[in-house]
N, C-alpha and C. Protein backbone atom coordinates (compact mmCIF):
# COMPACT_ATOMS: atom_id res chain seq x y z
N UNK A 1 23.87 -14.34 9.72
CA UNK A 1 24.88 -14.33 8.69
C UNK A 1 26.02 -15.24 9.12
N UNK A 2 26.45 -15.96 8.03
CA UNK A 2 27.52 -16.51 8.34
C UNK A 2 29.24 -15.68 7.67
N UNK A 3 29.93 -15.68 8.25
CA UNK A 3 30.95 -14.67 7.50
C UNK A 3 32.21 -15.52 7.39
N UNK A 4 32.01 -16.88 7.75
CA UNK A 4 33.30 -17.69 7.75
C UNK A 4 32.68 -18.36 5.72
N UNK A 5 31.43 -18.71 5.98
CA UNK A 5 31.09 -18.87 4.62
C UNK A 5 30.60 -18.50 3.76
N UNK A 6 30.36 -16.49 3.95
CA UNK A 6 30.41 -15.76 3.32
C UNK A 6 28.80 -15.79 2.49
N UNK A 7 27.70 -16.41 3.73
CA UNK A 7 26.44 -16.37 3.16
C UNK A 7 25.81 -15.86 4.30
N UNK A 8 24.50 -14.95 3.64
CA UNK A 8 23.71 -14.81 4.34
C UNK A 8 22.32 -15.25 4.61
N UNK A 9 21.85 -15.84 5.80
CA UNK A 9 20.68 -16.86 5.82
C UNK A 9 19.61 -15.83 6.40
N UNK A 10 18.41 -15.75 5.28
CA UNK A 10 16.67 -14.99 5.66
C UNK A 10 16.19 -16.00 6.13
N UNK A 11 16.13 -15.57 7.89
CA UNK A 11 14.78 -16.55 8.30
C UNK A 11 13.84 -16.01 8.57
N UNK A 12 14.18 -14.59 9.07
CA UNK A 12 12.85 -13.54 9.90
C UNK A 12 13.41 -12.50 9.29
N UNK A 13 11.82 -11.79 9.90
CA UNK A 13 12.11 -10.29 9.06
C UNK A 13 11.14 -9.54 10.15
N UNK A 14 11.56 -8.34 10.45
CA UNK A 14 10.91 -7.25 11.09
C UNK A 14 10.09 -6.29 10.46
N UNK A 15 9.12 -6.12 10.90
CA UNK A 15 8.56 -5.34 9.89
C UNK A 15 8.15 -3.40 10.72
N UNK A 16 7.54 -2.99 10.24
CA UNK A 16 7.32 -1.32 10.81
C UNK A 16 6.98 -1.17 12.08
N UNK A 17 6.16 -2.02 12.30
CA UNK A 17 6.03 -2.02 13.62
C UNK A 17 6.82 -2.86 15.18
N UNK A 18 8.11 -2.79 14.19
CA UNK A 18 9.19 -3.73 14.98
C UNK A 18 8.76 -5.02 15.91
N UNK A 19 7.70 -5.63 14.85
CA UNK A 19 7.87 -6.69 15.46
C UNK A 19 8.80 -8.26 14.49
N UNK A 20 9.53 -9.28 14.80
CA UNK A 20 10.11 -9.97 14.27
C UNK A 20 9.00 -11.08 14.33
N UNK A 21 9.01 -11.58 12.64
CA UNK A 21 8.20 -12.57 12.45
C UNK A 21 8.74 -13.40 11.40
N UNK A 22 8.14 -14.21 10.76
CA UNK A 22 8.86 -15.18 9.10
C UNK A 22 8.92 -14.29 8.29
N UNK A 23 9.36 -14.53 7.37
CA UNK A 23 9.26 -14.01 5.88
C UNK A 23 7.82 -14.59 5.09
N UNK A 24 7.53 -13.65 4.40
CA UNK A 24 5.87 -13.72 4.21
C UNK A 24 5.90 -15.01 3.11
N UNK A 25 6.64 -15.92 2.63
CA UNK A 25 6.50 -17.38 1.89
C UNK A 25 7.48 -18.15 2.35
N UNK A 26 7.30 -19.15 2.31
CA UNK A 26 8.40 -20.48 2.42
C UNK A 26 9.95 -19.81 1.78
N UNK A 27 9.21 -19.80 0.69
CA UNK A 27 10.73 -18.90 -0.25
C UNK A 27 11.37 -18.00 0.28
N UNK A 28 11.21 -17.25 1.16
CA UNK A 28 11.47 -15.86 1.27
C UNK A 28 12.60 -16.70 2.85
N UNK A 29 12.18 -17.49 2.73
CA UNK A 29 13.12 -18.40 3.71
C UNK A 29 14.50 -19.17 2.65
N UNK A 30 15.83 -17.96 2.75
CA UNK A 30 16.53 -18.40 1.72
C UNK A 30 18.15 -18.28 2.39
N UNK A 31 19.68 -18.54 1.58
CA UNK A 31 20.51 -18.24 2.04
C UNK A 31 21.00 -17.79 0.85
N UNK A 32 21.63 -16.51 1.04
CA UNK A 32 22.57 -15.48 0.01
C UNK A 32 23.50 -15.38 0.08
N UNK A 33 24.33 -15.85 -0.83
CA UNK A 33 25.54 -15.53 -1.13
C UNK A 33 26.39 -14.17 -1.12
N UNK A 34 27.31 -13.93 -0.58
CA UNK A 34 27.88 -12.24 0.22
C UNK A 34 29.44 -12.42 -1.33
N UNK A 35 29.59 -11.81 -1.15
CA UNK A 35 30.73 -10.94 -1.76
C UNK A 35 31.86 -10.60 -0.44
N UNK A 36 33.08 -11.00 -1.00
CA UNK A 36 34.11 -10.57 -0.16
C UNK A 36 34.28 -8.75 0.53
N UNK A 37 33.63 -8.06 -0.24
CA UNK A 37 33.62 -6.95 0.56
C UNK A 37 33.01 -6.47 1.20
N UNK A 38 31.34 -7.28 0.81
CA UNK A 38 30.24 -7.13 1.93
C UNK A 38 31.21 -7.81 3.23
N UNK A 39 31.36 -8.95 3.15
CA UNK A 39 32.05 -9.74 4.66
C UNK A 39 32.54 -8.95 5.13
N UNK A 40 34.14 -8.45 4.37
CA UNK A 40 34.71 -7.98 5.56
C UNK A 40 34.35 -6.69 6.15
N UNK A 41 33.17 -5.96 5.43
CA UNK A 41 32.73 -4.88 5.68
C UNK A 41 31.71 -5.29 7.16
N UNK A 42 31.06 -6.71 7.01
CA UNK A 42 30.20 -6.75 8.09
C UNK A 42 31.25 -7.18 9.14
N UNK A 43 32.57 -7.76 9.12
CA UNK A 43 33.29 -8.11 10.05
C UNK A 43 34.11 -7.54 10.76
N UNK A 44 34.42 -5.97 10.35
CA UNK A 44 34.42 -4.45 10.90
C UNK A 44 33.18 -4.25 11.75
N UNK A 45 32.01 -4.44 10.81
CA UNK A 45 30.59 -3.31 11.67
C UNK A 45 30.74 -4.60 13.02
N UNK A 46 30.30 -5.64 12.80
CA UNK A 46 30.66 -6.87 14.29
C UNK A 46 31.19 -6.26 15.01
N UNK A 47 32.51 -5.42 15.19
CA UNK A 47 33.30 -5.11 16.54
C UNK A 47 32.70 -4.26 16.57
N UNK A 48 32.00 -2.99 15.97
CA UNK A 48 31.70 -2.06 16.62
C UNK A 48 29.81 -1.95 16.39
N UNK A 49 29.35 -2.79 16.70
CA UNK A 49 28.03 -2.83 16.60
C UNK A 49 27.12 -3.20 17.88
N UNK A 50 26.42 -2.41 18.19
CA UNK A 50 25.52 -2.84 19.75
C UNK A 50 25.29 -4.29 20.14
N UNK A 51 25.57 -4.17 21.17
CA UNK A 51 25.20 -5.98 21.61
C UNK A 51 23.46 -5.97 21.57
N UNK A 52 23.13 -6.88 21.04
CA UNK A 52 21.86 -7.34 20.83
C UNK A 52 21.16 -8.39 21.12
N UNK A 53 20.35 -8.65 21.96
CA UNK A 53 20.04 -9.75 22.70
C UNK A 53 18.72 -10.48 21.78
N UNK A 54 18.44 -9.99 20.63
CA UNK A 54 18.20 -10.61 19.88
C UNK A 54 18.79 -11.15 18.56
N UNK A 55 20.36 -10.69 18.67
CA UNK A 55 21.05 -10.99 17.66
C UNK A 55 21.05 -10.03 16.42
N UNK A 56 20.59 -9.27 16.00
CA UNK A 56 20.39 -8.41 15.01
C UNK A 56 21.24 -7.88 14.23
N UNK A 57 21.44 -7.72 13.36
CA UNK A 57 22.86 -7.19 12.46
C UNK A 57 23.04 -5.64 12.76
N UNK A 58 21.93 -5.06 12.79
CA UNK A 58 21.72 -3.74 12.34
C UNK A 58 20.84 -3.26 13.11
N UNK A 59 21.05 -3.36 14.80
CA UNK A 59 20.02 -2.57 15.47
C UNK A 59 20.36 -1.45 16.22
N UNK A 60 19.37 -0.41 17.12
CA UNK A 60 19.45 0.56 17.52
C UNK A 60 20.77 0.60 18.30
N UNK A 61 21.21 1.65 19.04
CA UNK A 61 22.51 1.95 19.89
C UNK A 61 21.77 1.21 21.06
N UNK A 62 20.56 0.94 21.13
CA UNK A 62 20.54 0.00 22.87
C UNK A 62 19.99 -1.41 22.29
N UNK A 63 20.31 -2.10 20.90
CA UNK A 63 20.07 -3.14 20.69
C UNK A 63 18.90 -3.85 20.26
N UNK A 64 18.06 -2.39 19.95
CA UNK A 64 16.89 -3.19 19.47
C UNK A 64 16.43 -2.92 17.86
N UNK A 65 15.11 -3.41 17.44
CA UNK A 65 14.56 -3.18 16.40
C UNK A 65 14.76 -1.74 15.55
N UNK A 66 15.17 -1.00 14.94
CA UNK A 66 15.44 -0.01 14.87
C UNK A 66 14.01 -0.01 13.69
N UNK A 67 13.48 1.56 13.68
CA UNK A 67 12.06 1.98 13.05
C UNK A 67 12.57 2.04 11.73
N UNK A 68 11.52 1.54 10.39
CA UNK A 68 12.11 1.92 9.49
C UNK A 68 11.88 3.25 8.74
N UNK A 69 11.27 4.29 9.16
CA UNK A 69 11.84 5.17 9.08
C UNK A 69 12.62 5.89 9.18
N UNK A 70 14.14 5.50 10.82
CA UNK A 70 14.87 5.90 10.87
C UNK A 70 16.18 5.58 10.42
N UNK A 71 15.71 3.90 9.13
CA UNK A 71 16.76 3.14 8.57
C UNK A 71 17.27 4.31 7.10
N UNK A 72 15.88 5.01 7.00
CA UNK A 72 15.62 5.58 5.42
C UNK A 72 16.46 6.85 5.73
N UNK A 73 15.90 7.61 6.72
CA UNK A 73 16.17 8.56 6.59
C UNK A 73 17.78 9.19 7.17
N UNK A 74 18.38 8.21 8.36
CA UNK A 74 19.45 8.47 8.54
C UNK A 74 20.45 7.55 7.85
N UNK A 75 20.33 6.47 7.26
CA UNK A 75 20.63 5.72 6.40
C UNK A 75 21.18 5.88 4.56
N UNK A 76 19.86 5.59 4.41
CA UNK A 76 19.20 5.41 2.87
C UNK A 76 19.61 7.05 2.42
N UNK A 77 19.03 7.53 2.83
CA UNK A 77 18.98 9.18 2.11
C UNK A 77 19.99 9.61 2.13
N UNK A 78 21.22 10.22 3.28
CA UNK A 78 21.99 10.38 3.39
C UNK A 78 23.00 9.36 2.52
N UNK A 79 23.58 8.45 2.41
CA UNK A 79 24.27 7.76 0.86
C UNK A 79 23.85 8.22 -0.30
N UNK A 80 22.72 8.19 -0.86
CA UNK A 80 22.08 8.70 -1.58
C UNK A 80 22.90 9.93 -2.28
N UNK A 81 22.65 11.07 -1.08
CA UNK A 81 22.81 12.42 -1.33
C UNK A 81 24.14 12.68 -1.46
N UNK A 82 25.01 11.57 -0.66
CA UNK A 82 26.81 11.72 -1.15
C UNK A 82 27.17 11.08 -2.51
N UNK A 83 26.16 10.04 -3.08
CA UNK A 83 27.02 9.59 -3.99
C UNK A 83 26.07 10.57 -5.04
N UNK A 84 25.13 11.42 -5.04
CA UNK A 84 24.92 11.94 -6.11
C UNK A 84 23.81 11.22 -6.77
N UNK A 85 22.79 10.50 -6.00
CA UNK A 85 21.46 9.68 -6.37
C UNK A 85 20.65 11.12 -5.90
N UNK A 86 19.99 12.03 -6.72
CA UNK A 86 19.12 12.63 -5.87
C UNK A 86 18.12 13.23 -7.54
N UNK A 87 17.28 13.99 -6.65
CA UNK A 87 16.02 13.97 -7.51
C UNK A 87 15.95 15.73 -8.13
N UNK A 88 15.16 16.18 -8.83
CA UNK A 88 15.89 17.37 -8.75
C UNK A 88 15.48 18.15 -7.90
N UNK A 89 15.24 17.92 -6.28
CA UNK A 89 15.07 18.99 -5.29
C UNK A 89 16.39 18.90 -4.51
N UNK A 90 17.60 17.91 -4.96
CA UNK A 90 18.22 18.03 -4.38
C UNK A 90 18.11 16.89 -2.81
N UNK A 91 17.26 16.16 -3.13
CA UNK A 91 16.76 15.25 -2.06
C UNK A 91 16.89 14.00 -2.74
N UNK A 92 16.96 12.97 -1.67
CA UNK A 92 17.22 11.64 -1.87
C UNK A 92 16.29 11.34 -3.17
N UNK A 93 17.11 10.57 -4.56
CA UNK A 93 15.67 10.15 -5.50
C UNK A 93 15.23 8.71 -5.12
N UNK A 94 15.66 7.74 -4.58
CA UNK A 94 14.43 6.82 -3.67
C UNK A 94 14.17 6.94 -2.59
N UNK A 95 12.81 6.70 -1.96
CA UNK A 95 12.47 6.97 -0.47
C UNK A 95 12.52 5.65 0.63
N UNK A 96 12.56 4.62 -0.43
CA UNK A 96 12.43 3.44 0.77
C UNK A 96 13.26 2.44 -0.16
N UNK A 97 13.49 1.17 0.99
CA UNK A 97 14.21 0.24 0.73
C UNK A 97 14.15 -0.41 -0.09
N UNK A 98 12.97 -0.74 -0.43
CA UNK A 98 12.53 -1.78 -1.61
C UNK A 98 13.46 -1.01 -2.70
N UNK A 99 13.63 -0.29 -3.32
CA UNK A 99 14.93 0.03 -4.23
C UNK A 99 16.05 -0.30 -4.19
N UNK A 100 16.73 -0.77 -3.17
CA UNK A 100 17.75 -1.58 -2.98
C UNK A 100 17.39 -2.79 -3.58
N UNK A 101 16.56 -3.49 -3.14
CA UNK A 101 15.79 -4.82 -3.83
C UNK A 101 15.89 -4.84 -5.14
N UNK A 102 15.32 -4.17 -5.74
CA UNK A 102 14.84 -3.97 -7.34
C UNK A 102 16.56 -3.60 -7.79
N UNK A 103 17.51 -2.55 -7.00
CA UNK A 103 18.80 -2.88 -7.88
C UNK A 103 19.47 -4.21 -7.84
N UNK A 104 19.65 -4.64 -6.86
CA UNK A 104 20.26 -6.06 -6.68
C UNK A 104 19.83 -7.13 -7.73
N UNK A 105 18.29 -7.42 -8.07
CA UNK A 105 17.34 -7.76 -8.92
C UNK A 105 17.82 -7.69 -9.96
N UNK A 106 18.83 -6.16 -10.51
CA UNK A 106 19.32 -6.05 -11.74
C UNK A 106 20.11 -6.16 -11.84
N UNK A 107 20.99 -6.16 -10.61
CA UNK A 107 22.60 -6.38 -10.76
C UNK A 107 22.82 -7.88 -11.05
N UNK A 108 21.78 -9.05 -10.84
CA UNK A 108 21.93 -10.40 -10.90
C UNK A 108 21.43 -10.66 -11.94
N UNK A 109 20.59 -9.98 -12.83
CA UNK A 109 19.97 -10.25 -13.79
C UNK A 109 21.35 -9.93 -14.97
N UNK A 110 21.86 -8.53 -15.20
CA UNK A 110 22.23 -7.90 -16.27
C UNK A 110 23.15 -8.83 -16.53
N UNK A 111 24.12 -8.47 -17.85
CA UNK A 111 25.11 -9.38 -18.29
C UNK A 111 26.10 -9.46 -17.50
N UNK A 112 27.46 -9.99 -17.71
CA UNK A 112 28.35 -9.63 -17.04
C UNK A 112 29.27 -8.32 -17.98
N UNK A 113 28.65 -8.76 -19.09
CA UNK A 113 29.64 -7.57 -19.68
C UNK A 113 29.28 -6.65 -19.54
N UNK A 114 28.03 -6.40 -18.94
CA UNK A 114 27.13 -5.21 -19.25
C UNK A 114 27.44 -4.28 -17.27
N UNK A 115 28.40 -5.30 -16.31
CA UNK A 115 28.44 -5.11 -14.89
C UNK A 115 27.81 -6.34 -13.83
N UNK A 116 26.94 -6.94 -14.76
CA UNK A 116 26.08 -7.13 -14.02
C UNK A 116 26.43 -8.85 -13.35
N UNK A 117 25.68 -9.88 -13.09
CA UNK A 117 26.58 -11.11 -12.56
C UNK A 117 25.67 -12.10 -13.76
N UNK A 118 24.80 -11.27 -14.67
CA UNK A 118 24.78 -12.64 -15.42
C UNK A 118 23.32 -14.13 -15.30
N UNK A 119 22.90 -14.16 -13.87
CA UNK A 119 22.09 -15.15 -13.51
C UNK A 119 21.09 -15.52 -14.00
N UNK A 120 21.03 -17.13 -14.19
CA UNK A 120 19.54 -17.41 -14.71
C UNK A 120 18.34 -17.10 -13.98
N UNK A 121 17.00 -17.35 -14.65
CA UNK A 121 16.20 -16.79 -13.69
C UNK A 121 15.52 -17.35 -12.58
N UNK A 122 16.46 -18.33 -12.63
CA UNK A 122 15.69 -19.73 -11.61
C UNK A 122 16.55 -19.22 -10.19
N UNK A 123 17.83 -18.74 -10.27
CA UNK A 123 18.42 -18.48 -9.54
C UNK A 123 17.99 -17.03 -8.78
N UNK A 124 17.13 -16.29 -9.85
CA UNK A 124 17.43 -14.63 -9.25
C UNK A 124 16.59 -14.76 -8.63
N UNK A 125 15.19 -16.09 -8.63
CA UNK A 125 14.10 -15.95 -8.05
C UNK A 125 14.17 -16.54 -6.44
N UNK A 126 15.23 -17.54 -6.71
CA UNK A 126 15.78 -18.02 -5.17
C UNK A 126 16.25 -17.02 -4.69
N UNK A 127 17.09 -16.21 -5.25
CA UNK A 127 17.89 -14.94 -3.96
C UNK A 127 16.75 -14.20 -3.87
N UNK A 128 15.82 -14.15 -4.68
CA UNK A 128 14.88 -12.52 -3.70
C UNK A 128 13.66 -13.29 -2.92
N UNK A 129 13.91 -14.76 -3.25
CA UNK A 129 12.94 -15.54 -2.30
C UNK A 129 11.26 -14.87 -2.65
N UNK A 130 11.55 -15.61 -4.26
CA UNK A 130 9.47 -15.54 -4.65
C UNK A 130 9.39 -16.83 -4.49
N UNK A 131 8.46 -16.63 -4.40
CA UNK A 131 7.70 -18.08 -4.43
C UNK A 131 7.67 -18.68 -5.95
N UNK A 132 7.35 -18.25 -6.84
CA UNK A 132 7.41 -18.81 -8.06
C UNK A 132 8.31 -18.21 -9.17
N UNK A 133 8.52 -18.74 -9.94
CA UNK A 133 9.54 -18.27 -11.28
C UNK A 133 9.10 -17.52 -11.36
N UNK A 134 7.45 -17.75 -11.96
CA UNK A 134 6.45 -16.53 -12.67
C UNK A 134 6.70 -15.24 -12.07
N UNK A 135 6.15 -15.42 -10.95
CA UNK A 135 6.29 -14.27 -10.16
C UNK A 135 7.59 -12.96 -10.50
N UNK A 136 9.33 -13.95 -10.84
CA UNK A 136 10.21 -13.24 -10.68
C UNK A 136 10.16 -13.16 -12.51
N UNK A 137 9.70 -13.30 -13.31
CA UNK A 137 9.49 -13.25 -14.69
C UNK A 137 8.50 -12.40 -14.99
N UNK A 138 7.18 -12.32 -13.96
CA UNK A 138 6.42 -11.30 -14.51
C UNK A 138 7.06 -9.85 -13.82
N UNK A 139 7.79 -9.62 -12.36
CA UNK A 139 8.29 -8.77 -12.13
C UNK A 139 9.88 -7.89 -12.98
N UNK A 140 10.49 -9.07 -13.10
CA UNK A 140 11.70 -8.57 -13.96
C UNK A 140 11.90 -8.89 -15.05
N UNK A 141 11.02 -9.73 -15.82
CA UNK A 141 11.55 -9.93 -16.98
C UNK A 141 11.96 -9.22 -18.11
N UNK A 142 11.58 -8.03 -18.45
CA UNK A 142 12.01 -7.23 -18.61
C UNK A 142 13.38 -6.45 -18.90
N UNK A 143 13.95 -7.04 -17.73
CA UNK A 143 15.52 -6.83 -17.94
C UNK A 143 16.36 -8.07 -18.41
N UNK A 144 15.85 -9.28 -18.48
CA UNK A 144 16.52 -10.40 -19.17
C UNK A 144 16.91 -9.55 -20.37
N UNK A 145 18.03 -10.25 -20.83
CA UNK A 145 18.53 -9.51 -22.55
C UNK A 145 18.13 -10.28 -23.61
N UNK A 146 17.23 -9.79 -24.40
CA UNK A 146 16.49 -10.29 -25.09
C UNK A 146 17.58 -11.04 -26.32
N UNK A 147 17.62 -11.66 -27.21
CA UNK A 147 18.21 -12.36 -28.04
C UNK A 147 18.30 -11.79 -29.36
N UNK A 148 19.10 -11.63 -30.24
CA UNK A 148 19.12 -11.39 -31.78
C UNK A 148 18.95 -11.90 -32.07
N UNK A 149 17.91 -12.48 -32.92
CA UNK A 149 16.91 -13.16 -33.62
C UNK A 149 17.96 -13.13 -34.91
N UNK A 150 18.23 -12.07 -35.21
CA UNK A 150 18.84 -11.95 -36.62
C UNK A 150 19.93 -12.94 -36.92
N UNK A 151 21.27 -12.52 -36.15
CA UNK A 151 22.25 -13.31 -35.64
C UNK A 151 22.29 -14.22 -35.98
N UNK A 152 21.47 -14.93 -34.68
CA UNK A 152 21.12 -16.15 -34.72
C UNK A 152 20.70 -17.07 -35.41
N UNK A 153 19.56 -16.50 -36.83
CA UNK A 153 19.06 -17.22 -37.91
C UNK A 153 20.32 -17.25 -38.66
N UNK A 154 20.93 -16.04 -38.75
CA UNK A 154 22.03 -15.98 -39.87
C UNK A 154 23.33 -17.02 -39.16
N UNK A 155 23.34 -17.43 -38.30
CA UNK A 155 23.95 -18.54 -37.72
C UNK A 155 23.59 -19.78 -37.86
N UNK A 156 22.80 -20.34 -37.77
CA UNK A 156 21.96 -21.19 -37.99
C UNK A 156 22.15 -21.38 -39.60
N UNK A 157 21.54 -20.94 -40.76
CA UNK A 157 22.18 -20.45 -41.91
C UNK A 157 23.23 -21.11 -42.47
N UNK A 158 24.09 -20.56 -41.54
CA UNK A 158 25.56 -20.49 -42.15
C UNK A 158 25.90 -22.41 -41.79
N UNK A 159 25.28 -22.69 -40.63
CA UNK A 159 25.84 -23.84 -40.05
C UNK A 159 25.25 -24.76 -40.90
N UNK A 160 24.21 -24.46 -41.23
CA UNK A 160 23.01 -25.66 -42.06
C UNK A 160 23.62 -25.37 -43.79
N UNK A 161 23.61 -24.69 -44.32
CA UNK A 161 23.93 -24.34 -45.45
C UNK A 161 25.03 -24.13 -46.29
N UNK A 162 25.84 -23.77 -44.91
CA UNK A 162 27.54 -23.45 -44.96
C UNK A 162 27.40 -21.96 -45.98
């Protein structure tokens, strides 16, 4: 991560069995743009975060790969259960990370009026690093906001016809 320019660069990724390797496409090799409160939030966790001799943002108290089961469960679940995300047992309602993914996905997709930031889809497909448009069109398209057809003719209409 860079925090002077407020992006963050995917080159590797760890996977369950803590080992660090690429990201599974070229794409998935990307740099993300941070938000001023992610930064200074990571520029707090920096002073008080384990030294890591592999550099890691987010590793164990002796610096290493941390399991991802213990990202979910002392992590993920616990937020969850304070802000009132839960299922009706009273337990976390997502179990794994990839849900973080899929909100972000929507937070870049939705309008802005609607919260959301608005993005085309050429762009949403660079930040989640697919490999192809398609790919991020057959996964989200869905949430693009579809168009008033109506509107629009009756605009059209008005402009052509007065």
């Amino acid at each position: 991560m860079d925090l002077k320019k407020a992006e963050l660069h995917v080159r590797q990724r760890a996977d369950k069995f803590k080992t660090i390797g690429k990201p599974k496409s070229d794409a998935g090799q990307r740099t993300i743009p941070m938000p001023p409160i992610l930064v200074n939030t990571l520029r707090e966790w920096k002073l008080a975060c384990p030294a890591s001799a592999l550099g890691l943002v987010f590793p164990t108290g002796a610096g290493n790969i941390e399991y991802h089961v213990d990202i979910v469960t002392r992590g993920l679940a616990p937020v969850q259960v304070a802000a009132g995300v839960v299922a009706k047992n009273g337990k976390a309602k997502y179990t794994g990370l990839h849900a973080l993914r899929h909100f972000y996905a929507s937070w870049c997709i939705n309008r802005k009026e609607d919260g959301g930031l608005g993005l085309p889809l050429k762009v949403v497909q660079h930040r989640l690093g697919h490999s192809t448009i398609q790919m991020t069109a057959d996964i989200y398209g869905h949430l693009f906001p579809s168009s008033d057809d109506g509107a629009e003719l009756a605009a059209t209409q008005k402009a052509l016809l007065g």
